[in-house]
PDB file of N, CA and C in Angstrom:
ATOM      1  N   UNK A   1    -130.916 -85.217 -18.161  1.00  0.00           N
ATOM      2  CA  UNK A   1    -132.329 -85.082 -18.439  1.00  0.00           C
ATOM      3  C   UNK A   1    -132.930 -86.469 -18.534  1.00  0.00           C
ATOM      4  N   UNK A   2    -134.307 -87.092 -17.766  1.00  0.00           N
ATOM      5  CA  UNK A   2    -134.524 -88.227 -18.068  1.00  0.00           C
ATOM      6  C   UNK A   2    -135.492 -88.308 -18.933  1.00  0.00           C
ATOM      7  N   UNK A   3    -135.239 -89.357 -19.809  1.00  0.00           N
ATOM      8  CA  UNK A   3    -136.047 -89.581 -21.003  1.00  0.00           C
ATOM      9  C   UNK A   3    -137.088 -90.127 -20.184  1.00  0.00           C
ATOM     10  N   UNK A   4    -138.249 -90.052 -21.120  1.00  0.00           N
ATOM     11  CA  UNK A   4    -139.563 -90.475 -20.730  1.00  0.00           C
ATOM     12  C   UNK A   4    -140.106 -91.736 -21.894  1.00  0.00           C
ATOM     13  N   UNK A   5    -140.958 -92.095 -21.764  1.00  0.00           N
ATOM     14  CA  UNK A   5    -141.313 -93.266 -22.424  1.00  0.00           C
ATOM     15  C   UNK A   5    -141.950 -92.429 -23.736  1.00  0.00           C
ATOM     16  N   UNK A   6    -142.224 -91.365 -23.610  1.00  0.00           N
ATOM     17  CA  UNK A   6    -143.219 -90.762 -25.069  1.00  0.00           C
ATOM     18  C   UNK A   6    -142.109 -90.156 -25.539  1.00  0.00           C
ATOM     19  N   UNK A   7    -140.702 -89.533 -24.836  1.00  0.00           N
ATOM     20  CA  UNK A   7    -139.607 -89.048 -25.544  1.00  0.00           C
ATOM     21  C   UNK A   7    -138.751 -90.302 -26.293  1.00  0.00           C
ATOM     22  N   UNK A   8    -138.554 -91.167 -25.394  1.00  0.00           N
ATOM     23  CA  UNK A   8    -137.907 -92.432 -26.090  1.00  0.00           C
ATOM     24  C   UNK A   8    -138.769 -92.836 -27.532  1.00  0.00           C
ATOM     25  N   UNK A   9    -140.006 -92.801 -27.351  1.00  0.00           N
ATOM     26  CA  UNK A   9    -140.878 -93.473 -28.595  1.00  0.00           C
ATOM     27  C   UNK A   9    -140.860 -92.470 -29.943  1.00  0.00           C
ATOM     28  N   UNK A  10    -140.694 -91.340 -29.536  1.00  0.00           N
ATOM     29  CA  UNK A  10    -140.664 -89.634 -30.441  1.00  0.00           C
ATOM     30  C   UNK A  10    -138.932 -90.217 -30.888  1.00  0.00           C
ATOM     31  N   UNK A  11    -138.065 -90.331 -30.123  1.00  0.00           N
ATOM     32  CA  UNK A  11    -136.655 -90.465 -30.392  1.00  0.00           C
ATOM     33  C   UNK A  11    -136.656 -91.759 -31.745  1.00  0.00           C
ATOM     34  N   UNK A  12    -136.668 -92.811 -31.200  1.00  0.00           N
ATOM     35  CA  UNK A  12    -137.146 -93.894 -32.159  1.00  0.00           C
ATOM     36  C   UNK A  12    -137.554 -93.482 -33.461  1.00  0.00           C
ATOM     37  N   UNK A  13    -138.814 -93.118 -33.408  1.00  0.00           N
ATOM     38  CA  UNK A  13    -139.360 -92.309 -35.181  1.00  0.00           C
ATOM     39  C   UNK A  13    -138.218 -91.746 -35.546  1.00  0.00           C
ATOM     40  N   UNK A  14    -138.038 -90.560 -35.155  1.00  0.00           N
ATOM     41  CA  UNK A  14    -137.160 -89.627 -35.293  1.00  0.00           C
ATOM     42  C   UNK A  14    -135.727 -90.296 -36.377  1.00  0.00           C
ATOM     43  N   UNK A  15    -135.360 -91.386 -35.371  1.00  0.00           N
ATOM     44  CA  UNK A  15    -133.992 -92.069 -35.622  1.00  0.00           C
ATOM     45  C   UNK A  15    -134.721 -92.833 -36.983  1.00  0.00           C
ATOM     46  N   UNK A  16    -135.338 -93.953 -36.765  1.00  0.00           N
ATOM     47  CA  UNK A  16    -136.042 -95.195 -38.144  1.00  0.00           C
ATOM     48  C   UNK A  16    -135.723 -93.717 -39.223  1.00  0.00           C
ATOM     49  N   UNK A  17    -136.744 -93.009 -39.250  1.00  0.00           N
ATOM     50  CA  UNK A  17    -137.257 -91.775 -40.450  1.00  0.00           C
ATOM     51  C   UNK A  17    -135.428 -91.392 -41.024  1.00  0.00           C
ATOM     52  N   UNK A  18    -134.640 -91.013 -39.849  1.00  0.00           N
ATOM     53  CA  UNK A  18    -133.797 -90.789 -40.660  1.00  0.00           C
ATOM     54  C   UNK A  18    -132.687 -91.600 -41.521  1.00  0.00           C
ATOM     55  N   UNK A  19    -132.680 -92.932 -40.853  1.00  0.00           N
ATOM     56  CA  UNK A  19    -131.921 -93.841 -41.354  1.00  0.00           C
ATOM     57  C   UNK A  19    -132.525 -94.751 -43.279  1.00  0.00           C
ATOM     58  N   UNK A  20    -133.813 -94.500 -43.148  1.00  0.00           N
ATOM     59  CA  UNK A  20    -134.364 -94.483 -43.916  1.00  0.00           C
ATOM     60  C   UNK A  20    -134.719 -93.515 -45.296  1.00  0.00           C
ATOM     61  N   UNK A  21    -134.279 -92.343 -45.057  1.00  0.00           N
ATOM     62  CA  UNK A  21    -134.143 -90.888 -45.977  1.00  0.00           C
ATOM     63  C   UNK A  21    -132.928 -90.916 -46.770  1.00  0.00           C
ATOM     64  N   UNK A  22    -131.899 -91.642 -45.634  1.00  0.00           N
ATOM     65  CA  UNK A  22    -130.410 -91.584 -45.874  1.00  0.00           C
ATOM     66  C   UNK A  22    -130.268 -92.901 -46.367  1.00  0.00           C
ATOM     67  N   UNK A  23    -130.847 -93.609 -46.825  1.00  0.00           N
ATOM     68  CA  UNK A  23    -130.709 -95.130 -47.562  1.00  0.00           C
ATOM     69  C   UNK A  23    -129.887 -95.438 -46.593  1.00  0.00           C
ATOM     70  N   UNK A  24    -129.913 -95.450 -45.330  1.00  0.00           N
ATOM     71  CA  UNK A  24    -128.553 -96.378 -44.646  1.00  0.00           C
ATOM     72  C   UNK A  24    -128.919 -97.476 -43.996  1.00  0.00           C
ATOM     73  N   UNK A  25    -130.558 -97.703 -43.943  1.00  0.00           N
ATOM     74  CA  UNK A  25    -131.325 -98.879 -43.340  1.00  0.00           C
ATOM     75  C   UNK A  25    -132.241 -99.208 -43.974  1.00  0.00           C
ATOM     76  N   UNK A  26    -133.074-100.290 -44.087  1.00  0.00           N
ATOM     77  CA  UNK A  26    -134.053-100.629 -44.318  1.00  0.00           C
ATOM     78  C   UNK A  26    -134.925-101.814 -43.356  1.00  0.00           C
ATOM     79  N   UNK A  27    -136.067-101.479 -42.986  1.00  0.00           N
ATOM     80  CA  UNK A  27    -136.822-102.189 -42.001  1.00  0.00           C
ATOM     81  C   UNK A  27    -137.874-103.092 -42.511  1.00  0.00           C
ATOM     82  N   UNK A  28    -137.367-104.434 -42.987  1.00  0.00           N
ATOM     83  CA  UNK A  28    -138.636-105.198 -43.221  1.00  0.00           C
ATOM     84  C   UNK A  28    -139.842-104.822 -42.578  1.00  0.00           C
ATOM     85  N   UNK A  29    -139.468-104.840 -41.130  1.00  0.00           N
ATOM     86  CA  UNK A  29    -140.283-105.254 -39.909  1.00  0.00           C
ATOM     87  C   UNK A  29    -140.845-103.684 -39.147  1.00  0.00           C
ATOM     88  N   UNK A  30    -141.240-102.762 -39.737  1.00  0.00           N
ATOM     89  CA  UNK A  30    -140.992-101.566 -38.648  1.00  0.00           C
ATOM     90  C   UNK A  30    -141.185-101.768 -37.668  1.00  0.00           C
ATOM     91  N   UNK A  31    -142.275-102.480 -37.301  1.00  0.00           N
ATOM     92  CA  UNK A  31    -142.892-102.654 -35.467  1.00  0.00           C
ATOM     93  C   UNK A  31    -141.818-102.797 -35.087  1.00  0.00           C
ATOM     94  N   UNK A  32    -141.191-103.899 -35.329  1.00  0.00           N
ATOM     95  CA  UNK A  32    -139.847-104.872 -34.590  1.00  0.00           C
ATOM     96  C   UNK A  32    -138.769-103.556 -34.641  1.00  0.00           C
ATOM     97  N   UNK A  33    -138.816-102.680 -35.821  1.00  0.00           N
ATOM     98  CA  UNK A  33    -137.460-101.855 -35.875  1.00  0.00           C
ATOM     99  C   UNK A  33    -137.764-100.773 -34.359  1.00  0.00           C
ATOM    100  N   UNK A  34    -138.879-100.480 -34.327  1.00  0.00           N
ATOM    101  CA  UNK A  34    -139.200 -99.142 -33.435  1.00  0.00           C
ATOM    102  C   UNK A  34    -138.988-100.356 -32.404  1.00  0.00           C
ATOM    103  N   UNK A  35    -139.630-101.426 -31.759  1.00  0.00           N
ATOM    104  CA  UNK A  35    -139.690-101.740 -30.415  1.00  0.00           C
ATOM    105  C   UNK A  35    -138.024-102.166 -30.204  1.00  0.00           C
ATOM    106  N   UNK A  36    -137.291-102.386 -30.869  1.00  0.00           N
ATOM    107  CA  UNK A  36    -135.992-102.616 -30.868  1.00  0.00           C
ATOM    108  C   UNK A  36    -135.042-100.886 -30.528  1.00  0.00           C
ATOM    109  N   UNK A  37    -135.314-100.480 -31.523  1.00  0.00           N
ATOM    110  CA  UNK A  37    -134.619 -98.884 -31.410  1.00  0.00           C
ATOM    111  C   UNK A  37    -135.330 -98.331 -29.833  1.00  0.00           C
ATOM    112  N   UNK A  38    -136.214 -98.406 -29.685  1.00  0.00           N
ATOM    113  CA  UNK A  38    -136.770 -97.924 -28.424  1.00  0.00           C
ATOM    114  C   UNK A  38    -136.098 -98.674 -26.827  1.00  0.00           C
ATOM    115  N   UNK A  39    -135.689 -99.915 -27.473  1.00  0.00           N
ATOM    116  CA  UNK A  39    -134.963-100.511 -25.923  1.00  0.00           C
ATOM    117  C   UNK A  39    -133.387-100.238 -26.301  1.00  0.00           C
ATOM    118  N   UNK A  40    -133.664 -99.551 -27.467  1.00  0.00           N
ATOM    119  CA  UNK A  40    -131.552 -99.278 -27.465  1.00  0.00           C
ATOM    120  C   UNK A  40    -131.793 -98.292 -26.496  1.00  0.00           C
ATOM    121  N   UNK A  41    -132.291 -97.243 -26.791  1.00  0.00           N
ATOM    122  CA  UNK A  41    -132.230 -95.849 -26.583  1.00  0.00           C
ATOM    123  C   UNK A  41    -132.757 -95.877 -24.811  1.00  0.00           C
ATOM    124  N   UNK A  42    -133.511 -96.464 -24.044  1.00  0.00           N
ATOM    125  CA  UNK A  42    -134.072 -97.014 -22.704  1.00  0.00           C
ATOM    126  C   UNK A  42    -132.985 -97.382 -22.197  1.00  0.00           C
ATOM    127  N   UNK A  43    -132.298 -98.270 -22.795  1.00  0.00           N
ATOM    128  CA  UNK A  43    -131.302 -98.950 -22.164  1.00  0.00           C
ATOM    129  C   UNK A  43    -130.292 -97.656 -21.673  1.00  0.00           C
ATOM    130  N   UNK A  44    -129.488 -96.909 -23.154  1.00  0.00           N
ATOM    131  CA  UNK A  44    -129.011 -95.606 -22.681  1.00  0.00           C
ATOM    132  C   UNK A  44    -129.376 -94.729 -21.645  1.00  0.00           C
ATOM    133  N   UNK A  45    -130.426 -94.607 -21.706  1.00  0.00           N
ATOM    134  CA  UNK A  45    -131.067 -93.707 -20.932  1.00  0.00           C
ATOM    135  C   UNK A  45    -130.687 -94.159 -19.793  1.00  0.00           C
ATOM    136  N   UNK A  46    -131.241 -95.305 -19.161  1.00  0.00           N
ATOM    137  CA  UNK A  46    -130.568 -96.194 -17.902  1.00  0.00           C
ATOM    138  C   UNK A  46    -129.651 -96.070 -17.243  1.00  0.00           C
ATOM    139  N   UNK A  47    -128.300 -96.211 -18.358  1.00  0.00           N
ATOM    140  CA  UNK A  47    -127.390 -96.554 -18.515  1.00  0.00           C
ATOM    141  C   UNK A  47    -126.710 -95.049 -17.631  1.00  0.00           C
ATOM    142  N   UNK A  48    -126.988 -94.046 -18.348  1.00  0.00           N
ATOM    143  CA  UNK A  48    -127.080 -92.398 -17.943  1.00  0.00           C
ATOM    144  C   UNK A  48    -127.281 -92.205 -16.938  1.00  0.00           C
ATOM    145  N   UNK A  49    -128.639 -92.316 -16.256  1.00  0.00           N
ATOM    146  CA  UNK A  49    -128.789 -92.321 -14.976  1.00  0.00           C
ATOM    147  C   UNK A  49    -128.346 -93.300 -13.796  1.00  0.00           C
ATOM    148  N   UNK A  50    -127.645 -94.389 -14.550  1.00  0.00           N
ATOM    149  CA  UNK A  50    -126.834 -94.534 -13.368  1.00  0.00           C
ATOM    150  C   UNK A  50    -125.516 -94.206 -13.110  1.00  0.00           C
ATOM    151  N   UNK A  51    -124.999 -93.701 -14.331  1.00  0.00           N
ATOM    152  CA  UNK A  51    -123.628 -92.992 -13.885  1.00  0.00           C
ATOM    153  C   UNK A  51    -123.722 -91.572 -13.495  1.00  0.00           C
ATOM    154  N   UNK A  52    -125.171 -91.058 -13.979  1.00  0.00           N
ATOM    155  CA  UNK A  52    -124.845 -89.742 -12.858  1.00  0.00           C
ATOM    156  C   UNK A  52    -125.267 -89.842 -11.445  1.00  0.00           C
ATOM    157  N   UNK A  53    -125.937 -90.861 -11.262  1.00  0.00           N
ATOM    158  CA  UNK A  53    -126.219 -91.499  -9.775  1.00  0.00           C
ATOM    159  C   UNK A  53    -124.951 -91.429  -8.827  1.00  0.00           C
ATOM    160  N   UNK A  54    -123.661 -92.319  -9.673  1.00  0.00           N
ATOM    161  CA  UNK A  54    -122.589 -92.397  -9.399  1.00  0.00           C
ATOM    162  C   UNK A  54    -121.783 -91.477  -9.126  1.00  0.00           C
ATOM    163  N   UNK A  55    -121.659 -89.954 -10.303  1.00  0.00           N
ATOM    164  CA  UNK A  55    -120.565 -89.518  -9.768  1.00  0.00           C
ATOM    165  C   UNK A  55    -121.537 -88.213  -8.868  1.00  0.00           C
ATOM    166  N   UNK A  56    -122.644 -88.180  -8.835  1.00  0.00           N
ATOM    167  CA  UNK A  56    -123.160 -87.730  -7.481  1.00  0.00           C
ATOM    168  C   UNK A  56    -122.693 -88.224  -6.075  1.00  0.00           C
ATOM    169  N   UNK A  57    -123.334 -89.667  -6.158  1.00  0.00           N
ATOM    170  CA  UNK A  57    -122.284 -90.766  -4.536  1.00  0.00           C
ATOM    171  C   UNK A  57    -121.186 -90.007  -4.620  1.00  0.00           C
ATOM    172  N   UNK A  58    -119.834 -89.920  -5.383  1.00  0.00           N
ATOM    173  CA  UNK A  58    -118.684 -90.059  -5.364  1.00  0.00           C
ATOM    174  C   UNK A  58    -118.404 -88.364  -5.002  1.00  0.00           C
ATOM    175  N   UNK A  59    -119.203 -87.189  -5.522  1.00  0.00           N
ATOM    176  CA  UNK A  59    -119.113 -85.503  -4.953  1.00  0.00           C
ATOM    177  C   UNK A  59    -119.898 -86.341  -3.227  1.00  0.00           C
ATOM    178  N   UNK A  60    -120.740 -86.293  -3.043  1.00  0.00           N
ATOM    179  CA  UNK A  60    -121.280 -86.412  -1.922  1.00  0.00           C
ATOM    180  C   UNK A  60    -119.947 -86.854  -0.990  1.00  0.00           C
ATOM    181  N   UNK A  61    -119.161 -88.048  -1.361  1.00  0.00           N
ATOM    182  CA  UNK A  61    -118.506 -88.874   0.053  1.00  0.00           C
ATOM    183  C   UNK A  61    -116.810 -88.356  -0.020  1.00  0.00           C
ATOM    184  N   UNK A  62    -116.918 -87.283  -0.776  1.00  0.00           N
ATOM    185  CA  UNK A  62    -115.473 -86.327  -0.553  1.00  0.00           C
ATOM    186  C   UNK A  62    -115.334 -85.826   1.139  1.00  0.00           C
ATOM    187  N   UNK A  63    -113.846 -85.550   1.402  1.00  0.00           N
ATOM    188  CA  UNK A  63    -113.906 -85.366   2.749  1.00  0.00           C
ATOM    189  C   UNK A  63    -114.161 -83.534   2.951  1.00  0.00           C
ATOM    190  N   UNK A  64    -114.355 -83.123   2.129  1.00  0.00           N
ATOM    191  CA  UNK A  64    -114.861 -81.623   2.175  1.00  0.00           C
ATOM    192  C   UNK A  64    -116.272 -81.524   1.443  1.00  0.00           C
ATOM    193  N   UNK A  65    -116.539 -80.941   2.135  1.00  0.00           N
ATOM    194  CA  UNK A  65    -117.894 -80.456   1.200  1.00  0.00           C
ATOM    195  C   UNK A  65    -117.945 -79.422   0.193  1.00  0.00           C
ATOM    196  N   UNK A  66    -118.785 -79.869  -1.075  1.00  0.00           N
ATOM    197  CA  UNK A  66    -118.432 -79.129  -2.125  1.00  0.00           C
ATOM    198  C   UNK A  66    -120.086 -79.329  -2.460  1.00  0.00           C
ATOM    199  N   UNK A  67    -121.005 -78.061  -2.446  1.00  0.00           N
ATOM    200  CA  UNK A  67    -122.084 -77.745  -3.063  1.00  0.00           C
ATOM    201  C   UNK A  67    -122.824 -77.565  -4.279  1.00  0.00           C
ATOM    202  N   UNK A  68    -123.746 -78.221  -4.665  1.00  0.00           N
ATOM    203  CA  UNK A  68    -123.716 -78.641  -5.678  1.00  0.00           C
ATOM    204  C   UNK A  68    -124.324 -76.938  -6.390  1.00  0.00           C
ATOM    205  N   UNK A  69    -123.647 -76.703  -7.700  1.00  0.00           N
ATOM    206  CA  UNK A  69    -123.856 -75.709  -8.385  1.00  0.00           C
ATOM    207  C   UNK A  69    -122.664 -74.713  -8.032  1.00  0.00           C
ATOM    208  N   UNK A  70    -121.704 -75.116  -7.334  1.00  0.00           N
ATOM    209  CA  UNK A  70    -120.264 -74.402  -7.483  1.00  0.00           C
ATOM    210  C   UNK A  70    -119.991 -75.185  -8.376  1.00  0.00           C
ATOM    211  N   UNK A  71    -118.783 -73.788  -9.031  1.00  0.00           N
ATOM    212  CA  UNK A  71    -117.379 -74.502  -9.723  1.00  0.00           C
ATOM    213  C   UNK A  71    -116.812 -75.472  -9.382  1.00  0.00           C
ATOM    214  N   UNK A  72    -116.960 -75.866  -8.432  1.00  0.00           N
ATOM    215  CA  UNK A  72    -115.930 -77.050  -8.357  1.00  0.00           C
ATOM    216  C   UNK A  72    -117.004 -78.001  -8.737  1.00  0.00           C
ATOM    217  N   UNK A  73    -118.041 -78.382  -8.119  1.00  0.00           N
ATOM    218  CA  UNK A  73    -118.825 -79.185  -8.070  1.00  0.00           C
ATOM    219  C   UNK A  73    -119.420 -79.933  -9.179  1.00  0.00           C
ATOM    220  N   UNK A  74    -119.613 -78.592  -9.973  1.00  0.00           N
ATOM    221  CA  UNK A  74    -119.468 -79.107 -11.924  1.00  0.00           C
ATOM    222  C   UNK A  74    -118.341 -79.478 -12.305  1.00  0.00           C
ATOM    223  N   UNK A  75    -117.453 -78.817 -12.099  1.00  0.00           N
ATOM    224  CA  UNK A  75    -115.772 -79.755 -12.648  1.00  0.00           C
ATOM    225  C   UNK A  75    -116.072 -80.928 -12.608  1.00  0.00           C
ATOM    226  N   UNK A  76    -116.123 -81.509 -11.452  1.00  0.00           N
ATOM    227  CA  UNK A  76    -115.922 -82.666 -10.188  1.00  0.00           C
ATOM    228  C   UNK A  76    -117.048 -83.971 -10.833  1.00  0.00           C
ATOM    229  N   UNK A  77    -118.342 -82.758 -11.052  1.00  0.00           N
ATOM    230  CA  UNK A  77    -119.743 -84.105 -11.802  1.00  0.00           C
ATOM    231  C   UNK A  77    -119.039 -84.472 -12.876  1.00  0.00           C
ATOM    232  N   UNK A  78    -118.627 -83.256 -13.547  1.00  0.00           N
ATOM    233  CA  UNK A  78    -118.123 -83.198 -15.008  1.00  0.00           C
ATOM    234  C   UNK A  78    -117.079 -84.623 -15.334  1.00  0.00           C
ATOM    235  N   UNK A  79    -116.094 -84.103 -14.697  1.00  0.00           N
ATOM    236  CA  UNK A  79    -115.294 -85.588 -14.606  1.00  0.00           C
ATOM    237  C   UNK A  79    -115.507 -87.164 -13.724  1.00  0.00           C
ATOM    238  N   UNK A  80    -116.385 -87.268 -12.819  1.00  0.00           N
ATOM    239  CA  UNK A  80    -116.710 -88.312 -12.501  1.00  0.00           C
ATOM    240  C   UNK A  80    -117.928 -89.000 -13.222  1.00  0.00           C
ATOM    241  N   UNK A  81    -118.941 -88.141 -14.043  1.00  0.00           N
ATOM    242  CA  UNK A  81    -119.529 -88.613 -14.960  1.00  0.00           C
ATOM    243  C   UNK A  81    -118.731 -89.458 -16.620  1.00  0.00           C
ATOM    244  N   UNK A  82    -117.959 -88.409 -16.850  1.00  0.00           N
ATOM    245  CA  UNK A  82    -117.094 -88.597 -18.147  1.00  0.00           C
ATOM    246  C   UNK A  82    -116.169 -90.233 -17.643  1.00  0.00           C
ATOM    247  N   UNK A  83    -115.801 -89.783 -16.359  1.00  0.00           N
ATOM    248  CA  UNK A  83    -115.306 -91.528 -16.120  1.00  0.00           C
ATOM    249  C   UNK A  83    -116.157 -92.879 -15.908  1.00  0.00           C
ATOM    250  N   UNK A  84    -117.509 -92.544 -15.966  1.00  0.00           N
ATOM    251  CA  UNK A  84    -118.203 -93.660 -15.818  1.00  0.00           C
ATOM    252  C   UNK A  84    -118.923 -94.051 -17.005  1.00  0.00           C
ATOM    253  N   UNK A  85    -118.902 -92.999 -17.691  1.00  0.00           N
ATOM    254  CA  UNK A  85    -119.501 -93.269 -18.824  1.00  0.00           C
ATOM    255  C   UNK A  85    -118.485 -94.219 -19.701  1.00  0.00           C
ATOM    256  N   UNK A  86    -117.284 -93.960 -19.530  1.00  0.00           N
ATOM    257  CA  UNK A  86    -116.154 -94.261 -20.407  1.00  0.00           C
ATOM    258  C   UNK A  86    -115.833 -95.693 -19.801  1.00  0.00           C
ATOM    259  N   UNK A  87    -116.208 -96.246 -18.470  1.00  0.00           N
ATOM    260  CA  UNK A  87    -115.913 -97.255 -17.849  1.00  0.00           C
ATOM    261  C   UNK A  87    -117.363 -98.507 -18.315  1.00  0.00           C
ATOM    262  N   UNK A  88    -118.368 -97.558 -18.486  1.00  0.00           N
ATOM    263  CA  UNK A  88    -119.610 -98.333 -19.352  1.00  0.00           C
ATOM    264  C   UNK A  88    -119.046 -98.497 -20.935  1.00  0.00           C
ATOM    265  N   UNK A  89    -118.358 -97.856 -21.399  1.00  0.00           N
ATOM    266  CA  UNK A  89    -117.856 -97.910 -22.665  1.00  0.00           C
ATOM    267  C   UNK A  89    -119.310 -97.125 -23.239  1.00  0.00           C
ATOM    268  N   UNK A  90    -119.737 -96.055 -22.957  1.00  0.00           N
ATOM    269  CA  UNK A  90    -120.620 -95.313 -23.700  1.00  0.00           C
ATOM    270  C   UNK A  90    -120.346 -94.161 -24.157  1.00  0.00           C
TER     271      UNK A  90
END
């Protein structure tokens, strides 16, 4: 699912509000905390879409064709996503 810039900014609140309820943070700075939390979470997002970019390439250049929305084809995203993510260390 790609995040959007008003979901990333909703995500952010979301996150500050709770770290803050839970005494586990405190933000001198909120501006700085949200424009900071907002390029973590962008960056992820990024980060996401390019490994499912990837293990799309990688179903696509199999020497059989495998359609996307078969069983196999989800297996196949399933694990070539899970390996790129894990190769980003995310």
């Amino acid at each position: 699912m790609r995040l959007t810039e008003a979901r990333i900014s909703h995500l952010s609140h979301l996150l500050r509000k709770a770290l803050l309820s839970g005494g586990a943070a405190d933000f001198p700075d909120e501006a700085a905390a949200h424009r900071e939390a907002k390029a973590v979470l962008a960056s992820y997002a990024r980060a996401e879409e390019e490994a499912d970019a990837v293990a799309r390439d990688k179903i696509s250049r199999l020497s059989r064709r495998v359609q996307e929305g078969e069983r196999e084809w989800d297996i196949l995203y399933r694990k070539y996503l899970e390996e790129e993510m894990a190769r980003r260390k995310l």
